[in-house]
Protein backbone atom coordinates (compact mmCIF):
# COMPACT_ATOMS: atom_id res chain seq x y z
CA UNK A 1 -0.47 -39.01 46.92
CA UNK A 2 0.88 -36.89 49.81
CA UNK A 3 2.18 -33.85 48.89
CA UNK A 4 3.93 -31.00 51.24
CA UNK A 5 3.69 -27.39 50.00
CA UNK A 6 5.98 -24.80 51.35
CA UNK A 7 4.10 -21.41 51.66
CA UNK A 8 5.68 -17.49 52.13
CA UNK A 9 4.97 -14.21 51.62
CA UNK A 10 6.65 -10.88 52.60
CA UNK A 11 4.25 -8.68 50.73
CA UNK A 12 0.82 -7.08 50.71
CA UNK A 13 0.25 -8.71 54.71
CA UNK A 14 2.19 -11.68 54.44
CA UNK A 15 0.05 -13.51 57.17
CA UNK A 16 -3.40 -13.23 55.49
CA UNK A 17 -2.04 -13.97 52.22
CA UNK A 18 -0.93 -17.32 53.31
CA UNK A 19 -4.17 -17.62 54.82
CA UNK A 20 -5.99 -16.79 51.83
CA UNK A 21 -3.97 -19.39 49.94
CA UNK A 22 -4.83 -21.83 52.60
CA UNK A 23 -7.90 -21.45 52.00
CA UNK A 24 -8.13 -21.40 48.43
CA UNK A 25 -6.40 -24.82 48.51
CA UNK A 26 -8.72 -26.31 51.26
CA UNK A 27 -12.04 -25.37 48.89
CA UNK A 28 -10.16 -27.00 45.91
CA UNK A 29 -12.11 -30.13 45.23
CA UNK A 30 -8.94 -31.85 43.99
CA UNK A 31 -7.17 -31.74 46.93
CA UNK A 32 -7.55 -32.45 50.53
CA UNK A 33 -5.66 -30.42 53.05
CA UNK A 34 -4.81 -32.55 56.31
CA UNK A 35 -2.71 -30.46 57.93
CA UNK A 36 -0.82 -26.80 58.13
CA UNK A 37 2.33 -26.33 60.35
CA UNK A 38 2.08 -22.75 62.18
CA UNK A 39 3.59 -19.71 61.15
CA UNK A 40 7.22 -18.65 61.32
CA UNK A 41 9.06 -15.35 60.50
CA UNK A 42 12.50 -15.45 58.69
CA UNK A 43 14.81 -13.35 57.14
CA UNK A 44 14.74 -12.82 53.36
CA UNK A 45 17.08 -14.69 51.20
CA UNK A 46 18.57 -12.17 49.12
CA UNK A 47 21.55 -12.09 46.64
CA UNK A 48 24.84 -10.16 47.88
CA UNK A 49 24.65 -5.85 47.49
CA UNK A 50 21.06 -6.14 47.25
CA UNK A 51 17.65 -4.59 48.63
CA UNK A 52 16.83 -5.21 52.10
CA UNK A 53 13.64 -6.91 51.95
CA UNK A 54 10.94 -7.60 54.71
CA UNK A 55 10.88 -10.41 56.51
CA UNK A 56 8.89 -13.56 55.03
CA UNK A 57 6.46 -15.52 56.78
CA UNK A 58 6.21 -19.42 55.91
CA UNK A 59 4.44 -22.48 56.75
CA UNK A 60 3.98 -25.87 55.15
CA UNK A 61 1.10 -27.65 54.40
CA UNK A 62 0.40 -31.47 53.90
CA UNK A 63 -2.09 -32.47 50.95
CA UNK A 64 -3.43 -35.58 50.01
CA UNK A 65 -4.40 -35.53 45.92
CA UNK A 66 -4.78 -37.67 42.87
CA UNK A 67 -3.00 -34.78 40.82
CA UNK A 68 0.21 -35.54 39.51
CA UNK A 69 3.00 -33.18 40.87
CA UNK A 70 2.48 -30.99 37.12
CA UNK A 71 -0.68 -30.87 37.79
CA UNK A 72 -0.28 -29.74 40.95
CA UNK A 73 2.27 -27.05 39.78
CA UNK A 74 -0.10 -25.52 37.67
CA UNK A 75 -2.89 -24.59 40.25
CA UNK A 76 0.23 -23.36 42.76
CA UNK A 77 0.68 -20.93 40.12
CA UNK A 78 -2.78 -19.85 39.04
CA UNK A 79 -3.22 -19.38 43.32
CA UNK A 80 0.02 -17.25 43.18
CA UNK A 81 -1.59 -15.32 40.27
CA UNK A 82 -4.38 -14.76 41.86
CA UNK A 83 -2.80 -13.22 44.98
CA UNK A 84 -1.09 -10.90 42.70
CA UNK A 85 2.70 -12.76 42.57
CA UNK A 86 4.71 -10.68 39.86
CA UNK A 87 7.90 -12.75 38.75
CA UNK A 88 10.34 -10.44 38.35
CA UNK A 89 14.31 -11.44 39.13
CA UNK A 90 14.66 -14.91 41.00
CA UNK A 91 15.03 -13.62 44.82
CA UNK A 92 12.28 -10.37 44.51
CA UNK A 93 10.02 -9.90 47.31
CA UNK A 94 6.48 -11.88 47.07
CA UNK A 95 2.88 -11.37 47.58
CA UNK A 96 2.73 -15.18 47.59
CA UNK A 97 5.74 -18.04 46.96
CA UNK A 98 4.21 -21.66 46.56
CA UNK A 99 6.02 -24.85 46.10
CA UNK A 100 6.04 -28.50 45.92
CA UNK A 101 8.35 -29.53 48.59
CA UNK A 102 7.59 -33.45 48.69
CA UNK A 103 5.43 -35.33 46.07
CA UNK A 104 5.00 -38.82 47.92
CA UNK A 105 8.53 -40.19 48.18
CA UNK A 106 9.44 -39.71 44.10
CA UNK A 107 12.26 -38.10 42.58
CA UNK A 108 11.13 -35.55 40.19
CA UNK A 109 13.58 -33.72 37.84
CA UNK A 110 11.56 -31.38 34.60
CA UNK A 111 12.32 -28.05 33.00
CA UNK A 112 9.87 -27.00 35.49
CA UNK A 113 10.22 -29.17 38.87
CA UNK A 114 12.87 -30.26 40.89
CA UNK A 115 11.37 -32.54 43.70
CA UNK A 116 12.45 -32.82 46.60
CA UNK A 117 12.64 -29.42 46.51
CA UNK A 118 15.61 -27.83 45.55
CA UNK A 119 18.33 -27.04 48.64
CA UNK A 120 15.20 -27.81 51.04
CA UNK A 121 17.69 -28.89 53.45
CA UNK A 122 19.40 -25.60 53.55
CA UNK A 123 16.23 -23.85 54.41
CA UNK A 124 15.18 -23.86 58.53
CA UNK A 125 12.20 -22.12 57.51
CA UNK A 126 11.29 -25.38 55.25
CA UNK A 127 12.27 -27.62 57.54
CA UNK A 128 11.21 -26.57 60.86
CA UNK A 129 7.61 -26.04 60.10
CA UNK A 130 7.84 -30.02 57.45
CA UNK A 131 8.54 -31.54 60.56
CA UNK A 132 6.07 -30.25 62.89
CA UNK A 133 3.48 -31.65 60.75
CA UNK A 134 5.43 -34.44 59.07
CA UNK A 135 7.56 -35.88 61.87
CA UNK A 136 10.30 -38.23 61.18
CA UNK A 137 9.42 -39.29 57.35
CA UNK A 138 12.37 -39.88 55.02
CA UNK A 139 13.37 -37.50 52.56
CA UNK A 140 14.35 -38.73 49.26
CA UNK A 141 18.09 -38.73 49.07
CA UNK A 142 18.45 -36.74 52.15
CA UNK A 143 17.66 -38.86 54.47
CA UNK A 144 15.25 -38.80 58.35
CA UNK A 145 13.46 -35.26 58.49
CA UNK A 146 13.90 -35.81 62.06
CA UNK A 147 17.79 -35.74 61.99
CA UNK A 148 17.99 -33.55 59.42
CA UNK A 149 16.00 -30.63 61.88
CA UNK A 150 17.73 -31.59 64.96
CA UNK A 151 20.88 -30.29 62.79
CA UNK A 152 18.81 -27.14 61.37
CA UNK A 153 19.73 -24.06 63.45
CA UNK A 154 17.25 -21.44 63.97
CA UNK A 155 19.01 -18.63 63.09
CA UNK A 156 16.76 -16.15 62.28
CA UNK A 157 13.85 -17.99 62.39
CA UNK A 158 10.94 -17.55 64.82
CA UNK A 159 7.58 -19.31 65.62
CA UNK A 160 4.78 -16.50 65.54
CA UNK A 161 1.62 -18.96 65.49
């Protein structure tokens, strides 16, 4: 099954820890990483009268596995662990955010997933970097990835790599 994993960090050198992860998943014998969009900067997502937080770098990666999306879940967490993710309130800062963006072309809805990703087409730094490495694929219920980031604005979004 391909799967597309959306990757960011604004903690603890927020470049190298997506590296590491990248890494980490390209060594895992139960998956097989084709390909990794580059790196892009953008602005935190924060709740109103909040912390300023540093910016995030992202990327997406495409994965092709026999490991159902739970399964798949499970080592995104363990990798987060690893790197030292604390969860603390919903929008904190991280060492290390992972998550299933895309899991083939299925609808998945759990206590614990919500594939396609939740509001993944609100998110330029989501989109942007899926379709340098996915092209124009269709999106469950959302429709062409390619019209859907011809209509993504960059706003505070910026290609470092």
């Amino acid at each position: 099954m391909i799967t597309y994993i959306g990757l960011g960090s604004n903690l603890g050198e927020p470049l190298l820890q997506l590296q590491q992860a990248l890494e980490t998943l390209q060594n895992d014998t139960e998956l097989q990483l084709l390909k990794v969009s580059g790196f892009y900067q953008s602005k935190a997502l924060t709740l109103p009268d909040t912390v300023l937080q540093s910016d995030y770098i992202n990327a997406v990666a495409m994965l092709e596995t026999s490991l159902s999306a739970e399964e798949i879940l499970l080592k995104l967490l363990a990798i987060e662990a690893l790197q030292g993710r604390e969860r603390t309130e919903k929008w904190a800062a991280r060492t290390l955010d992972l998550d299933i963006l895309l899991y083939g072309e299925l609808r998945i809805q759990t206590d614990t997933l919500q594939i396609p990703h939740t509001q993944i087409e609100f998110r330029n730094f989501v989109i942007h970097p899926l379709f340098e490495i996915a092209g124009a694929i269709d999106l469950p219920d959302l429709g062409n990835l390619s019209v859907l980031a011809n209509k993504t604005n960059w706003h505070g979004l910026q290609k470092i790599e």
